[in-house]
PDB file of N, CA and C in Angstrom:
ATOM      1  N   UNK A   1      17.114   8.355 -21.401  1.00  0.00           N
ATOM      2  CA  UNK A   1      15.986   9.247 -21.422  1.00  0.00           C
ATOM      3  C   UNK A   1      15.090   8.831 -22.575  1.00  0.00           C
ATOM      4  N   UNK A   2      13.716   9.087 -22.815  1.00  0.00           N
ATOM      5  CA  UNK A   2      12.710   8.364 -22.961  1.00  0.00           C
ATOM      6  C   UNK A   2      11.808   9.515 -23.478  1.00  0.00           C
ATOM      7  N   UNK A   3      10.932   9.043 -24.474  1.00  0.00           N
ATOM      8  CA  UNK A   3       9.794  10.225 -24.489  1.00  0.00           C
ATOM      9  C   UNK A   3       8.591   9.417 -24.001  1.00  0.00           C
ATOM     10  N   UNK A   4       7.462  10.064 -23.806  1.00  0.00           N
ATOM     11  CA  UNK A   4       6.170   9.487 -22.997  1.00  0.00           C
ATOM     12  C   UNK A   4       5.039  10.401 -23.658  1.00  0.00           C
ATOM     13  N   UNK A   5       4.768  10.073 -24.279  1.00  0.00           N
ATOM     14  CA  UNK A   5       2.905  10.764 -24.816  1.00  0.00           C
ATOM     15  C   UNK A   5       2.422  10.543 -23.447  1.00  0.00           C
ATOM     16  N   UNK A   6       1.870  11.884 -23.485  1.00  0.00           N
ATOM     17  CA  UNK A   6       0.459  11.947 -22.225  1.00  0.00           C
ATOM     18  C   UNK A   6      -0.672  12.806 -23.313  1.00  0.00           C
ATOM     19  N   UNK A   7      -1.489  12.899 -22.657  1.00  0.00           N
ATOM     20  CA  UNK A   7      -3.160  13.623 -23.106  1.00  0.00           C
ATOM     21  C   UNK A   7      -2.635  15.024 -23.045  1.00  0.00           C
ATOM     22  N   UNK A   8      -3.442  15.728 -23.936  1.00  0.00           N
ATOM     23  CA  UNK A   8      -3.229  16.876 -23.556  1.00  0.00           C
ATOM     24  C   UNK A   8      -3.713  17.707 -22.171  1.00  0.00           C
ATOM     25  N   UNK A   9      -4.922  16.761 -21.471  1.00  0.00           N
ATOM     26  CA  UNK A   9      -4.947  17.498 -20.331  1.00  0.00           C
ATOM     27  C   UNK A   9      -4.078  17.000 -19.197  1.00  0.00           C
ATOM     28  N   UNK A  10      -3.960  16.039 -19.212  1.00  0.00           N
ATOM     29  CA  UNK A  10      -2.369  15.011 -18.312  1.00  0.00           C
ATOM     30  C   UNK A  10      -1.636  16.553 -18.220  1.00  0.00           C
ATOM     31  N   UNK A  11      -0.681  17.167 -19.341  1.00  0.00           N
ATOM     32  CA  UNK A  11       0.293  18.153 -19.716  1.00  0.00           C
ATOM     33  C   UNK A  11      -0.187  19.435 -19.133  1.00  0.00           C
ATOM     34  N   UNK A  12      -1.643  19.413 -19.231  1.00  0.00           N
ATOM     35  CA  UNK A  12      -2.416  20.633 -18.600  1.00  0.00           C
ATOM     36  C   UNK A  12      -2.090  20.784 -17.233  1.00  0.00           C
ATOM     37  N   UNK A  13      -2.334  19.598 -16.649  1.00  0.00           N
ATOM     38  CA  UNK A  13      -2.493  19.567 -14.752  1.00  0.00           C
ATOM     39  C   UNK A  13      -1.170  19.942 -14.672  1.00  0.00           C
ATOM     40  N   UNK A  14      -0.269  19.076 -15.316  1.00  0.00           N
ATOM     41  CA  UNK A  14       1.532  19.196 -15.060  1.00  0.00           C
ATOM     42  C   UNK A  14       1.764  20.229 -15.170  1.00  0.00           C
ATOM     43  N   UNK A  15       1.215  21.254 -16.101  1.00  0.00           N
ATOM     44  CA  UNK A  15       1.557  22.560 -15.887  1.00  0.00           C
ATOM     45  C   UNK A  15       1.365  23.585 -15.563  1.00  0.00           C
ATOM     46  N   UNK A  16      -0.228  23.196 -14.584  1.00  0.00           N
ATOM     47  CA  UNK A  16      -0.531  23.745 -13.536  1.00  0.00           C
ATOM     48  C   UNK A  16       0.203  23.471 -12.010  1.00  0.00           C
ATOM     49  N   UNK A  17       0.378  22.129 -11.838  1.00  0.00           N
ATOM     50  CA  UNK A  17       0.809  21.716 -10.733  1.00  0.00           C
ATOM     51  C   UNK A  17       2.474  22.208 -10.806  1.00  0.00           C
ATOM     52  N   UNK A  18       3.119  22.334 -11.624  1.00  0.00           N
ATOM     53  CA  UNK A  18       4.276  22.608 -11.876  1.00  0.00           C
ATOM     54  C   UNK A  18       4.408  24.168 -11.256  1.00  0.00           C
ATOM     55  N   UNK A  19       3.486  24.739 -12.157  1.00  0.00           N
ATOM     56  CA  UNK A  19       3.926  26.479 -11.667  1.00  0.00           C
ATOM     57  C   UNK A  19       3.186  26.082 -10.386  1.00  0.00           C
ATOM     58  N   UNK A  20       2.350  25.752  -9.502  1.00  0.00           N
ATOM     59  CA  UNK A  20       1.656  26.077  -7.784  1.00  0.00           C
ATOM     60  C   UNK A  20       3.028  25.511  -7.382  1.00  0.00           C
ATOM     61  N   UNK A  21       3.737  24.942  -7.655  1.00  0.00           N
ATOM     62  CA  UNK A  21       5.091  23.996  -6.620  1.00  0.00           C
ATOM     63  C   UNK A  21       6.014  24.137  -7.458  1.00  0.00           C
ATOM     64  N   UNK A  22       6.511  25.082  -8.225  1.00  0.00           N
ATOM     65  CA  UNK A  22       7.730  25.844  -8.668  1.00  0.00           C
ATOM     66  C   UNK A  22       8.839  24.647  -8.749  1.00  0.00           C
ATOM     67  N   UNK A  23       8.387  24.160  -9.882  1.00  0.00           N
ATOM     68  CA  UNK A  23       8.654  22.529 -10.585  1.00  0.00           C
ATOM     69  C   UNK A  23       8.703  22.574 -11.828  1.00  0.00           C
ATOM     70  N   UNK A  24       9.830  22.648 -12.717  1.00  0.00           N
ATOM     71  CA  UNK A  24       9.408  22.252 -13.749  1.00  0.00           C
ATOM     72  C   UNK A  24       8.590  21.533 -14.472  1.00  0.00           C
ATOM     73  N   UNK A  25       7.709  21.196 -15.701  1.00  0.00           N
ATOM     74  CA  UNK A  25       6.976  20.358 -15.967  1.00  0.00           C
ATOM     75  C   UNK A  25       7.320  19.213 -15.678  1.00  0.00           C
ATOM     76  N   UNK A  26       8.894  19.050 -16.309  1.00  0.00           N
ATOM     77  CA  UNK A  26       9.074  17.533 -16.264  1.00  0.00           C
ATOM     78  C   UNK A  26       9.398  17.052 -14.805  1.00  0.00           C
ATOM     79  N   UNK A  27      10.057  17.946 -14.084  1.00  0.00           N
ATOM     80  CA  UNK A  27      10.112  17.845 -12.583  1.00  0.00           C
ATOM     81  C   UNK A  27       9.108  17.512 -11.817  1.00  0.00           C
ATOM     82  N   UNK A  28       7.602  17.743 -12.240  1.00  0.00           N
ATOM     83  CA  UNK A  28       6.725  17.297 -11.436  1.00  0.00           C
ATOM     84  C   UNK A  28       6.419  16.194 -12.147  1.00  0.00           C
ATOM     85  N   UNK A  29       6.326  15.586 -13.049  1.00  0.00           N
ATOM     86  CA  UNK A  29       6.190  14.777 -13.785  1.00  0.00           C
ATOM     87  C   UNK A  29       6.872  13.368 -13.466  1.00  0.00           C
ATOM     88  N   UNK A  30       8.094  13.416 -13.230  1.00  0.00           N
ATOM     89  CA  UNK A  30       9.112  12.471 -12.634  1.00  0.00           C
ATOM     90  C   UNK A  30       8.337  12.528 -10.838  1.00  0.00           C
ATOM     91  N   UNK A  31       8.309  13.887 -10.284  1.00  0.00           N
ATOM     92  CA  UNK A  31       7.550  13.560  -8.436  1.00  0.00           C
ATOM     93  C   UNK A  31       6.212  12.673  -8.758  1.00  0.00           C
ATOM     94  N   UNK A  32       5.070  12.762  -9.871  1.00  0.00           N
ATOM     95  CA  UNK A  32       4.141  11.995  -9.628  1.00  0.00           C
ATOM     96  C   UNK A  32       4.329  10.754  -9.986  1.00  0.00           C
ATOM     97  N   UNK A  33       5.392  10.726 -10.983  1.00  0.00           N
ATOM     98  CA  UNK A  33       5.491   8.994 -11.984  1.00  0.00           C
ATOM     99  C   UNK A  33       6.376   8.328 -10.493  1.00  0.00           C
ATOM    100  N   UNK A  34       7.260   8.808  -9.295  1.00  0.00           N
ATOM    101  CA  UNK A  34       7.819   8.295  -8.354  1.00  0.00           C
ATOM    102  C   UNK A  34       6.542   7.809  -7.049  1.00  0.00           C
ATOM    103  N   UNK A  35       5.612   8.824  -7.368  1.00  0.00           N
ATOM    104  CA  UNK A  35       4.982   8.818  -6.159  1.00  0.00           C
ATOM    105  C   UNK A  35       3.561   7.701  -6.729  1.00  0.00           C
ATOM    106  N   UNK A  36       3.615   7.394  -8.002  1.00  0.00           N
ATOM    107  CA  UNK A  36       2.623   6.394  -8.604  1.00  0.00           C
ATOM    108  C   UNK A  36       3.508   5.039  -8.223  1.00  0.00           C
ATOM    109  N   UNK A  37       4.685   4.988  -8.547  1.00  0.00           N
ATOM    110  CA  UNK A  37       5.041   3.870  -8.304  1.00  0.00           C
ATOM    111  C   UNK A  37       5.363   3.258  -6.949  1.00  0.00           C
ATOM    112  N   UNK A  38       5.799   3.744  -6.480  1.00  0.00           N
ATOM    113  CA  UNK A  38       5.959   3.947  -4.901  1.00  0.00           C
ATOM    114  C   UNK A  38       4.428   3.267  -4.205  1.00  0.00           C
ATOM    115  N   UNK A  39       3.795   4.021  -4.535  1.00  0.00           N
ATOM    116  CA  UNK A  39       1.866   4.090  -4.542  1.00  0.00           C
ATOM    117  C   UNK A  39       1.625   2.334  -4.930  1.00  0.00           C
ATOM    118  N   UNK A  40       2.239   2.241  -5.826  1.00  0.00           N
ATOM    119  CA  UNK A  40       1.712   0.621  -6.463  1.00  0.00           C
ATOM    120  C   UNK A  40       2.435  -0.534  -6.130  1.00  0.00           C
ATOM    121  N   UNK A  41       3.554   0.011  -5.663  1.00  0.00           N
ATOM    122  CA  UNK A  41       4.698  -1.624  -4.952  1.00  0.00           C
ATOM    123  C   UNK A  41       4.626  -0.906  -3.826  1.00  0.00           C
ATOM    124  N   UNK A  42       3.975  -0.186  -2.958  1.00  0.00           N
ATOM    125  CA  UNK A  42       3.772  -0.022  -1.749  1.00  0.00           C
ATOM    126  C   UNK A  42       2.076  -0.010  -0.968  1.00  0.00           C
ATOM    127  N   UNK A  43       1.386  -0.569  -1.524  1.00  0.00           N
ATOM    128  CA  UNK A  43      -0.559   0.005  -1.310  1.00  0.00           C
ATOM    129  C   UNK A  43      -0.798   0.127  -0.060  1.00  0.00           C
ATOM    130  N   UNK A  44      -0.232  -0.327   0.904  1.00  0.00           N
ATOM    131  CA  UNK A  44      -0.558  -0.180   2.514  1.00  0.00           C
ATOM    132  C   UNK A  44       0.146   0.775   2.780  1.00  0.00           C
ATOM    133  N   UNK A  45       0.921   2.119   1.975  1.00  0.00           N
ATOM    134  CA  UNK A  45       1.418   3.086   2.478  1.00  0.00           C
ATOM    135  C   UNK A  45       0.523   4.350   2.235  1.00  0.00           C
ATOM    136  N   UNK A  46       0.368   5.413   2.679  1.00  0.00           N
ATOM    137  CA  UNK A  46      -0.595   6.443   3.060  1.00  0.00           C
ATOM    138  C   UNK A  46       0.357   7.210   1.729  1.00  0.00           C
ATOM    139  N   UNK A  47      -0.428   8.442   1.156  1.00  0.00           N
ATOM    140  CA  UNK A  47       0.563   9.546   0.683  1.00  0.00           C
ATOM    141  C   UNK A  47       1.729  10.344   1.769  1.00  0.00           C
ATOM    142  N   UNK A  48       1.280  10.754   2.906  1.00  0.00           N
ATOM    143  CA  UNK A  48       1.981  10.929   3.455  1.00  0.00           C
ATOM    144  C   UNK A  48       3.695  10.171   3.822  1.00  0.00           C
ATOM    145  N   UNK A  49       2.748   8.969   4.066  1.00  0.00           N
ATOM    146  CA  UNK A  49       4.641   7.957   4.182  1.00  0.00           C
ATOM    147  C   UNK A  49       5.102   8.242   3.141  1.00  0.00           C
ATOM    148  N   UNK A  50       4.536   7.845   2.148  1.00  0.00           N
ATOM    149  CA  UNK A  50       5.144   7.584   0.686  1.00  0.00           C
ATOM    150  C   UNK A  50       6.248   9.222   0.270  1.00  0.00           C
ATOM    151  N   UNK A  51       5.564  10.135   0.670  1.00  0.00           N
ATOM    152  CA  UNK A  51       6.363  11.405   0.750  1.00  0.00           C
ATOM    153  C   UNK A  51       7.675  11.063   1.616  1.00  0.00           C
ATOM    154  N   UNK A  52       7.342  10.419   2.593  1.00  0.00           N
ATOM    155  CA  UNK A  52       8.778  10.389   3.757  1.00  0.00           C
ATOM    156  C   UNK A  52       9.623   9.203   3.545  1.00  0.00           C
ATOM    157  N   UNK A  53       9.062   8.242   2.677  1.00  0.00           N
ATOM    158  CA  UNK A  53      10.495   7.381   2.068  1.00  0.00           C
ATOM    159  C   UNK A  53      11.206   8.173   0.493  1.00  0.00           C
ATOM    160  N   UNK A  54      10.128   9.284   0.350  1.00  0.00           N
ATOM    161  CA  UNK A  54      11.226   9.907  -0.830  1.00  0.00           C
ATOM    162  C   UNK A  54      12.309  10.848   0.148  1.00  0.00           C
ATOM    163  N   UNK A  55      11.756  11.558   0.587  1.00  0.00           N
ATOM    164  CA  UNK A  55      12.520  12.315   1.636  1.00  0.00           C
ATOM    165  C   UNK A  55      13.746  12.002   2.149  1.00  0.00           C
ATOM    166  N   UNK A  56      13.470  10.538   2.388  1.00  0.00           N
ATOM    167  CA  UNK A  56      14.716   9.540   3.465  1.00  0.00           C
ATOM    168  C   UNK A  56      15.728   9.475   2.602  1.00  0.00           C
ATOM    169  N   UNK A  57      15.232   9.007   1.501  1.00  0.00           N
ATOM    170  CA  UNK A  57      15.901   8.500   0.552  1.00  0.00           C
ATOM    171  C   UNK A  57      16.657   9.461  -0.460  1.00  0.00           C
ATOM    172  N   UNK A  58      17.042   9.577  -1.941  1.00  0.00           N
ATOM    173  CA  UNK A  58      17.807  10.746  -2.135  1.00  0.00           C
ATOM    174  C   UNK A  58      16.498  10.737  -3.466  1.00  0.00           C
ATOM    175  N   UNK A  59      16.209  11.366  -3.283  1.00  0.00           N
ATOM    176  CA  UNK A  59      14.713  11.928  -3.747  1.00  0.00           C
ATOM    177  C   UNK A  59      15.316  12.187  -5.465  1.00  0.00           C
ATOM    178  N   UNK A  60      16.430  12.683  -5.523  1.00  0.00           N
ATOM    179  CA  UNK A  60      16.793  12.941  -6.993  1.00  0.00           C
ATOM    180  C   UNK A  60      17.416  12.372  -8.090  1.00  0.00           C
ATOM    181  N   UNK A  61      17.567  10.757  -7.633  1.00  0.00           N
ATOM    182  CA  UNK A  61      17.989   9.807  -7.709  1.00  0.00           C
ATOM    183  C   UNK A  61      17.366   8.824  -7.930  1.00  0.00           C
ATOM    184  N   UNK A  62      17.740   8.139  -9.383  1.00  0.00           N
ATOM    185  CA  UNK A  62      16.850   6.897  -9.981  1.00  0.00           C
ATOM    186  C   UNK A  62      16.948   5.926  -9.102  1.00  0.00           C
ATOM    187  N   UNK A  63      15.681   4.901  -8.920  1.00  0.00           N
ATOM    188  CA  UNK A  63      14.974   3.774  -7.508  1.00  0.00           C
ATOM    189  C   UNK A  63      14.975   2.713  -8.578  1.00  0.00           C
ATOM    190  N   UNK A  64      15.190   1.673  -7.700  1.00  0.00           N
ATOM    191  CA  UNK A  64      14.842   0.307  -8.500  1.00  0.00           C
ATOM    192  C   UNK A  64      13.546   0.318  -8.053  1.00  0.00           C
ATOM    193  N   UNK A  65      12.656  -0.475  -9.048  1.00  0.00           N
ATOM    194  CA  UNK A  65      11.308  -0.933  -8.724  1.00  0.00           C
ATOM    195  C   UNK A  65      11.128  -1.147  -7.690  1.00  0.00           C
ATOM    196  N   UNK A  66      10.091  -0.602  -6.804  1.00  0.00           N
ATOM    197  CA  UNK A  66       9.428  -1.186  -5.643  1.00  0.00           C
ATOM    198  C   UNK A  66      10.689  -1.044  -4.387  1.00  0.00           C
ATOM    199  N   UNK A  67      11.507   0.080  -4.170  1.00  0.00           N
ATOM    200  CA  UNK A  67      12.663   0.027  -3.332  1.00  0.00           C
ATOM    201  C   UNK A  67      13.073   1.581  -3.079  1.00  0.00           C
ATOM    202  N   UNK A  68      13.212   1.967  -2.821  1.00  0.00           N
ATOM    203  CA  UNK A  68      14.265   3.478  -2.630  1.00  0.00           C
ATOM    204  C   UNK A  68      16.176   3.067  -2.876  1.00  0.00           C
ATOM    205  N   UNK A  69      16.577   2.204  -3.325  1.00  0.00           N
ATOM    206  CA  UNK A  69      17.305   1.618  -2.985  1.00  0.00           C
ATOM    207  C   UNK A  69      18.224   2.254  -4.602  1.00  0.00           C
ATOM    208  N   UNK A  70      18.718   2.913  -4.301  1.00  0.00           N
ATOM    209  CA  UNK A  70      19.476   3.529  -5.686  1.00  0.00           C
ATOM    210  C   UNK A  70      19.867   2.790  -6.928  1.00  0.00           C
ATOM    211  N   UNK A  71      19.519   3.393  -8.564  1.00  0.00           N
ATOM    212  CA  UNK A  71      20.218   2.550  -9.504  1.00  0.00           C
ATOM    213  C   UNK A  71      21.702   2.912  -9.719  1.00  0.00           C
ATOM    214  N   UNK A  72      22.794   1.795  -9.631  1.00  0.00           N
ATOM    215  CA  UNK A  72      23.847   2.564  -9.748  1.00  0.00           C
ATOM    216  C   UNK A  72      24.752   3.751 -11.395  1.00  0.00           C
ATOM    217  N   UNK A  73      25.201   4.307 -10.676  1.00  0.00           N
ATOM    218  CA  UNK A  73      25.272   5.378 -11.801  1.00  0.00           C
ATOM    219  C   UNK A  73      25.316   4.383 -13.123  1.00  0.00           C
ATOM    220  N   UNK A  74      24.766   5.134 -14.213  1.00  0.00           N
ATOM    221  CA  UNK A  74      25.628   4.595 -15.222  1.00  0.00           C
ATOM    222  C   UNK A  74      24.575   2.604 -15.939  1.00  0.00           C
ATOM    223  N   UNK A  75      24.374   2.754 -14.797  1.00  0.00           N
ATOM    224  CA  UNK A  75      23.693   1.247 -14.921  1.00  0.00           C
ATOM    225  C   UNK A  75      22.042   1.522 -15.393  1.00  0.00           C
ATOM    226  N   UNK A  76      21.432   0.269 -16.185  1.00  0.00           N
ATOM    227  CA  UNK A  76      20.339   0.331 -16.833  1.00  0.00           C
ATOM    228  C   UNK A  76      19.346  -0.567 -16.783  1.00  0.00           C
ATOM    229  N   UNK A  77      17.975  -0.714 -16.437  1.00  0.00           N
ATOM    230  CA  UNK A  77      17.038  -1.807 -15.975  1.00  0.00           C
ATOM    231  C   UNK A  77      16.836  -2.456 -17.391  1.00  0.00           C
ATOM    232  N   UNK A  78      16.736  -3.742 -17.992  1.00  0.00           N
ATOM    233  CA  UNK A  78      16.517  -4.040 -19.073  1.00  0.00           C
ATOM    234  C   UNK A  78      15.055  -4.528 -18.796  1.00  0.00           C
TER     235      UNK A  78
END
């Protein structure tokens, strides 16, 4: 686990978007940083798909780059 400076209005939206979708801050925070990346090793995918390979996949569960493809427990990207 990691800390991440954002802006203070970045923290603003998160904690607007957080309470409309009953998300913790950091909970939505981790759905957009998944759905940015997803977004960027995927560009020919719509938001919509991109929602339905989290879905498929185990949504609560750390992804290797550019994959849905699980990190295994315990294990660490250097």
């Amino acid at each position: 686990m990691g800390i991440v400076k954002i802006s203070d209005q970045m923290h603003e939206n998160l904690r607007l978007a957080s309470g409309a979708l009953s998300r913790s801050i950091n909970a939505q925070a981790e759905h957009w940083l998944r759905i940015g990346l997803l977004a960027e090793t995927n560009p020919d995918l719509r938001y919509s798909e991109l929602c339905q390979l989290l879905l498929r996949g185990n949504a609560n569960a750390p992804f290797k780059l550019g994959t849905l493809e699980p990190v295994a427990e315990g294990a660490h990207d250097a």
